[in-house]
Protein backbone atom coordinates (compact mmCIF):
# COMPACT_ATOMS: atom_id res chain seq x y z
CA UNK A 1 0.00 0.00 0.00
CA UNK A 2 1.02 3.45 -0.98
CA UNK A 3 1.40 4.69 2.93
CA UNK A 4 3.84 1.84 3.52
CA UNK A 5 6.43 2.58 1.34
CA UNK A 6 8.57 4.40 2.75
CA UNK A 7 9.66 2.72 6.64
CA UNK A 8 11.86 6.20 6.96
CA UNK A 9 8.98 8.89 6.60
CA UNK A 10 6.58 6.25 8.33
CA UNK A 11 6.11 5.73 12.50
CA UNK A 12 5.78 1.91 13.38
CA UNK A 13 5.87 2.06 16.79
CA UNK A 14 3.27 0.28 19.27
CA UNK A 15 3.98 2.72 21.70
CA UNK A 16 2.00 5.62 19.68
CA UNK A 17 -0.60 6.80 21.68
CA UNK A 18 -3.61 8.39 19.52
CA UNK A 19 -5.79 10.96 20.49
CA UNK A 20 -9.00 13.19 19.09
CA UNK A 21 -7.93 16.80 17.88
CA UNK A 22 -12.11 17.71 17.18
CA UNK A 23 -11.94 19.69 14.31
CA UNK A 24 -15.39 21.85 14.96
CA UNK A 25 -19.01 20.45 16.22
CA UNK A 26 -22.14 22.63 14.92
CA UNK A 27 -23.44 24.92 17.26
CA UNK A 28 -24.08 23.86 20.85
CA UNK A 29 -27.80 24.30 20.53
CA UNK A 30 -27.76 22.40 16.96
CA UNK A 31 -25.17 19.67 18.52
CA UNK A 32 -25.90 19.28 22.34
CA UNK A 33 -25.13 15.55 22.41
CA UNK A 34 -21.71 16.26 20.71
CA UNK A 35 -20.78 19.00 22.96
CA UNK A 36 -22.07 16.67 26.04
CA UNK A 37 -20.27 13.34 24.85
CA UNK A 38 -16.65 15.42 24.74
CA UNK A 39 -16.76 15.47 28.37
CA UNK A 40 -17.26 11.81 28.81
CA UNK A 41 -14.81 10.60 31.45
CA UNK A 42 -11.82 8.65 29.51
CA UNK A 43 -12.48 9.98 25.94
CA UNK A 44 -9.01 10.48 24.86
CA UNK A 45 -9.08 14.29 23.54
CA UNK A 46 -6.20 16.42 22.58
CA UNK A 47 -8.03 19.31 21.96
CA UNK A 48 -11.74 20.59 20.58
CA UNK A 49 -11.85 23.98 18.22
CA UNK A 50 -14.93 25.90 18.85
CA UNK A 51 -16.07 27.73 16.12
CA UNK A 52 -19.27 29.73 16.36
CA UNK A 53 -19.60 31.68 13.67
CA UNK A 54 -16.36 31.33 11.11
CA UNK A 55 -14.55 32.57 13.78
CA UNK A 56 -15.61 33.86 16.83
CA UNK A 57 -18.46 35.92 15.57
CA UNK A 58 -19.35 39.55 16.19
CA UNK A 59 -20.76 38.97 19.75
CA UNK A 60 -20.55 36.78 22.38
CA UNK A 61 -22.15 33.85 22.47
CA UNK A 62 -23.76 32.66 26.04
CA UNK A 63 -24.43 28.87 24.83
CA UNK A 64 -20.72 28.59 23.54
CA UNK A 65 -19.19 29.83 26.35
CA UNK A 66 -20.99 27.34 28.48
CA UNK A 67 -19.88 24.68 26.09
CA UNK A 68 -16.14 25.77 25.95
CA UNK A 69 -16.27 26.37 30.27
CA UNK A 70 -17.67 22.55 30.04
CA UNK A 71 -14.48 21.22 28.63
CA UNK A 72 -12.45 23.62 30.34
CA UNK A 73 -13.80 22.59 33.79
CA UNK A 74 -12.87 19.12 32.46
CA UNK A 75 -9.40 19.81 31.64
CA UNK A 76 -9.80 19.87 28.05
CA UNK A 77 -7.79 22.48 25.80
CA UNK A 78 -10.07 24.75 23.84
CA UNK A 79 -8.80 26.18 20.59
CA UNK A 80 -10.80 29.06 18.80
CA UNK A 81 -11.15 28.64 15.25
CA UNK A 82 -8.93 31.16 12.82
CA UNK A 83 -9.68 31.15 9.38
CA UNK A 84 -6.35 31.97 7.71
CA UNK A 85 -7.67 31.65 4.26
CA UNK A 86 -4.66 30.36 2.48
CA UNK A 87 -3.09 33.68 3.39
CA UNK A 88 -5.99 35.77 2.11
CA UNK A 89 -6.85 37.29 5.28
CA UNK A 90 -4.70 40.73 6.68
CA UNK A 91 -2.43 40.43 9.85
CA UNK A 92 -5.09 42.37 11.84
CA UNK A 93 -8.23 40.66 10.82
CA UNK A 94 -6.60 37.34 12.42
CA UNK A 95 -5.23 39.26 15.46
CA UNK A 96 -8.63 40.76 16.04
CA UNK A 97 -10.42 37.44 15.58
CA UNK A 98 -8.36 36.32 18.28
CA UNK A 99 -8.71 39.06 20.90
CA UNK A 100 -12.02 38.34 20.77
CA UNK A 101 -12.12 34.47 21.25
CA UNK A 102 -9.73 34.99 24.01
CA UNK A 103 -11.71 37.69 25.81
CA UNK A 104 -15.26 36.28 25.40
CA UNK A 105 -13.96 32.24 25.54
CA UNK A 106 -10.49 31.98 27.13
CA UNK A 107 -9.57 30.24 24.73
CA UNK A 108 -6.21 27.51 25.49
CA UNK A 109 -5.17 28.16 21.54
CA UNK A 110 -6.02 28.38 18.14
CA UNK A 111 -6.69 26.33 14.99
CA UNK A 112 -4.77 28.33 12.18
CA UNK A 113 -7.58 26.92 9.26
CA UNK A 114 -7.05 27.22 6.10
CA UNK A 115 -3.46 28.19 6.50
CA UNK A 116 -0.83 28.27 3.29
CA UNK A 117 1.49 25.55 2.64
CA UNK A 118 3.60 27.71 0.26
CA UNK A 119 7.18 28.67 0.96
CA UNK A 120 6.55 32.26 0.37
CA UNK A 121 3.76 32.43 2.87
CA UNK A 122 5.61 31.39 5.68
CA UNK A 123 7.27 35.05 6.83
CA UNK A 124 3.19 35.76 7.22
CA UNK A 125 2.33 32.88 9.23
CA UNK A 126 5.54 32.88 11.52
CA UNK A 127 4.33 36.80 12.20
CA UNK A 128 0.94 35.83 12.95
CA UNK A 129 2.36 32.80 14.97
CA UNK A 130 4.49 34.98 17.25
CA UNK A 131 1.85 37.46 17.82
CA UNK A 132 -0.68 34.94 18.95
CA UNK A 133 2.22 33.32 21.15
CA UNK A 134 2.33 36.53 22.94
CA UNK A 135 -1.08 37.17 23.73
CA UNK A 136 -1.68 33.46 24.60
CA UNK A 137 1.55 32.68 26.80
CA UNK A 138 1.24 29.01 27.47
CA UNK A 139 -1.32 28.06 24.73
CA UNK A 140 -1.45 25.50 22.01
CA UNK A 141 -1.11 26.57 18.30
CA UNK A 142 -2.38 24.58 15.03
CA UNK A 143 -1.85 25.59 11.52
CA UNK A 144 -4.83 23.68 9.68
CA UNK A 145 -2.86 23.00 6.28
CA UNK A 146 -4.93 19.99 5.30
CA UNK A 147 -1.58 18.68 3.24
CA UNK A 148 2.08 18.36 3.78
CA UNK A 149 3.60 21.95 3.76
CA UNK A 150 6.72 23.29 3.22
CA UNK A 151 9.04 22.06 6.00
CA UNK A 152 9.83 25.53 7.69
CA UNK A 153 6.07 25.38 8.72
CA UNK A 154 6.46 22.47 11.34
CA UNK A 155 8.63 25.54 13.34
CA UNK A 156 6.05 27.93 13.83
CA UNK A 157 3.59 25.74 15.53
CA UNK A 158 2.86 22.98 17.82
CA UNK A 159 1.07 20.65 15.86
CA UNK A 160 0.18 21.10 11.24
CA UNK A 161 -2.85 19.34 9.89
CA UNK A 162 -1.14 17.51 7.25
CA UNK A 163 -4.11 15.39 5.91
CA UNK A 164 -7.60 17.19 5.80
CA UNK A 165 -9.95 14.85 3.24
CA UNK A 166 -12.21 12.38 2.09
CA UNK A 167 -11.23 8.40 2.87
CA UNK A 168 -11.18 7.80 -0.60
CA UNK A 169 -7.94 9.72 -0.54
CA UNK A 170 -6.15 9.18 2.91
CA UNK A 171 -6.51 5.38 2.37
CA UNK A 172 -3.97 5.96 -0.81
CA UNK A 173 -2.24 9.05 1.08
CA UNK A 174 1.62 8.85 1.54
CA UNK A 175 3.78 10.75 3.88
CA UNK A 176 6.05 13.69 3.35
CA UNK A 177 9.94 12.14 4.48
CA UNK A 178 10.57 15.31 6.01
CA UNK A 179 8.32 14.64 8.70
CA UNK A 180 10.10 11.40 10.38
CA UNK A 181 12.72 14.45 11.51
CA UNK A 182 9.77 15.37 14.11
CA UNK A 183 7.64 13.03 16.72
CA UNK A 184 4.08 12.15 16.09
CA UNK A 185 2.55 14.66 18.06
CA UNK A 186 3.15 17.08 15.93
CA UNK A 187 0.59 16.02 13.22
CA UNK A 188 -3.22 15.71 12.93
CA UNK A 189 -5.35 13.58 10.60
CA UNK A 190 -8.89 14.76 9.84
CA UNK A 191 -10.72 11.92 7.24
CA UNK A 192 -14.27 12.34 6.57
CA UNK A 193 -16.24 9.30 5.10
CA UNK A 194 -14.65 6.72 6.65
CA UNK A 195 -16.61 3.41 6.48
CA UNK A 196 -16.89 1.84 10.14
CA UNK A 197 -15.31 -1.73 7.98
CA UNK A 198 -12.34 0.24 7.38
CA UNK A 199 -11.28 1.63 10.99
CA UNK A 200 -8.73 -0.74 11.83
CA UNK A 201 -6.98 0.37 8.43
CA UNK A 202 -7.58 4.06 8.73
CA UNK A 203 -5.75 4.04 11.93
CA UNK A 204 -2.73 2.02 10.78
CA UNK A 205 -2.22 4.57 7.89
CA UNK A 206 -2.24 7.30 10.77
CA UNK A 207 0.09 5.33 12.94
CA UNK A 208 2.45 4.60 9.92
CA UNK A 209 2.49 8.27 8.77
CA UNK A 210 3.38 8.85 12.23
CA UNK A 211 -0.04 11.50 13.48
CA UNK A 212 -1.28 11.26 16.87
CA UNK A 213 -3.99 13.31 16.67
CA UNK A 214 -6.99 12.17 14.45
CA UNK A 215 -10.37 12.74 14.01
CA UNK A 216 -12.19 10.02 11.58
CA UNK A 217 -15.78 10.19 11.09
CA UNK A 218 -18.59 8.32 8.74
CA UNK A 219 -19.87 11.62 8.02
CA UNK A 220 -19.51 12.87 4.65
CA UNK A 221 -19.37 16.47 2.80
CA UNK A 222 -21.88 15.42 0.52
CA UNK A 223 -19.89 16.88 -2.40
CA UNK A 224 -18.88 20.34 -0.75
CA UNK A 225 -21.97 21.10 0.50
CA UNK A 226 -22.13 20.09 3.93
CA UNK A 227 -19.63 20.08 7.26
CA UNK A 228 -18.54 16.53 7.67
CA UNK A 229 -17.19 17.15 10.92
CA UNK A 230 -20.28 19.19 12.58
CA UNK A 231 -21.96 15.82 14.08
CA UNK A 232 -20.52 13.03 15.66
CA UNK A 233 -19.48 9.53 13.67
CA UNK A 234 -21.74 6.84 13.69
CA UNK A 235 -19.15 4.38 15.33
CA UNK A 236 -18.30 7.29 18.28
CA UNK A 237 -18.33 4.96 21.19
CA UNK A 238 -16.66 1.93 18.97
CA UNK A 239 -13.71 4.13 18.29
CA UNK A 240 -13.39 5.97 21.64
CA UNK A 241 -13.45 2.74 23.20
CA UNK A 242 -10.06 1.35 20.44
CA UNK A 243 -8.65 4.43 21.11
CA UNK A 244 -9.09 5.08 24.55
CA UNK A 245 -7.58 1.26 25.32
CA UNK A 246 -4.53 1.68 22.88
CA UNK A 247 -4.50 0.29 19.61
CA UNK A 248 -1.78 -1.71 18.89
CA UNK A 249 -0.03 -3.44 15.27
């Protein structure tokens, strides 16, 4: 298989220990039993982004900051949701965006979506990075690539979505080599459309590409035109319960 061929770029140990990064759940009110099942005692979660409106919206929101005070009670690391726009967005938009999430959510960190994988766009990012260091001290930052990026990338943040897709891709997905130069919690997996049949395999191609943090749903974006990730999987107890007890080779 395509993710096996290279044992260099690839992570084979048993010892990897994978854990939910949750990319987004609809709205509290729309989603309450997805918001409710995050705080399930031994769910193995990295992190959960809250996104309420594309961002943090233009007020805040009383139901999401119960949610996000949920998880934090819980010890759970909330990230707010930055769209990044493949770089289309200015410097002060994104600092703005996160003022707000920190002063109406307390946020832990942010989820850099949408952000460039180009070598030219990195100067940008590493800005926007260091500013949002600053204003979070000890918080958690993810750039939400979706694909391998240019190398200089993985030194900006603390973790780079480098697969963001459809099953149909990620089970034929290979790794960038580059990446075996840095341990496996430094890379997410987000695969929508995965069949419940398939879970054992989806997880081996994580644990092979060397990504800690996954999220793998049933759900699908019906072409583009809906969130896959805005409702839970159909199989969310079956794979809490692999994950949450190891899952070994």
């Amino acid at each position: 298989m395509p993710y096996l061929t290279s044992a260099a770029a690839g992570t084979a140990s048993t010892d990897l220990r994978i854990g939910f990064g949750v990319p987004g759940y609809a709205h509290p009110l729309v989603a309450p039993v997805e918001w409710s099942e995050l705080t399930r005692p031994g769910t193995p979660l990295h992190w959960v982004v809250l996104n309420v409106c594309d961002g943090p919206g233009v007020r805040p929101d009383p139901h999401c900051l119960e949610a996000a005070g949920r998880l934090r009670n819980a010890g759970i690391r909330v990230l707010g949701h930055l769209d990044v726009a493949y770089g289309a967005r200015s410097f002060g938009e994104l600092v703005s965006d996160a003022h707000r999430h920190l002063d109406w959510y307390q946020v832990d960190g942010f989820l850099m979506d949408r952000c460039p994988t180009e070598r030219t766009a990195l100067p940008g990012i590493r800005r926007a990075t260091g500013t949002l260091r600053a204003l979070l001290g000890d918080g958690h930052l993810v750039l939400g690539h979706g694909t391998h990026p240019y190398p200089g990338y993985a030194e900006t943040a603390d973790q780079l979505v480098t697969f963001s897709g459809p099953w149909s891709d990620y089970r034929w997905s290979q790794v960038a080599e580059w990446t075996a130069e840095h341990p496996p919690e430094r890379f997410c997996h987000f695969v929508h459309g995965v069949p419940r049949g398939h879970l054992d395999e989806a997880l081996r191609i994580a644990r092979w590409q060397g990504a800690s943090t996954i999220y793998f749903t049933d759900r699908t974006d019906r072409g583009g035109s809906a969130g896959p990730w805005e409702s839970l999987p159909g199989y969310w107890d079956e794979i809490v319960s692999r994950i949450g007890t190891g899952v070994s080779e």
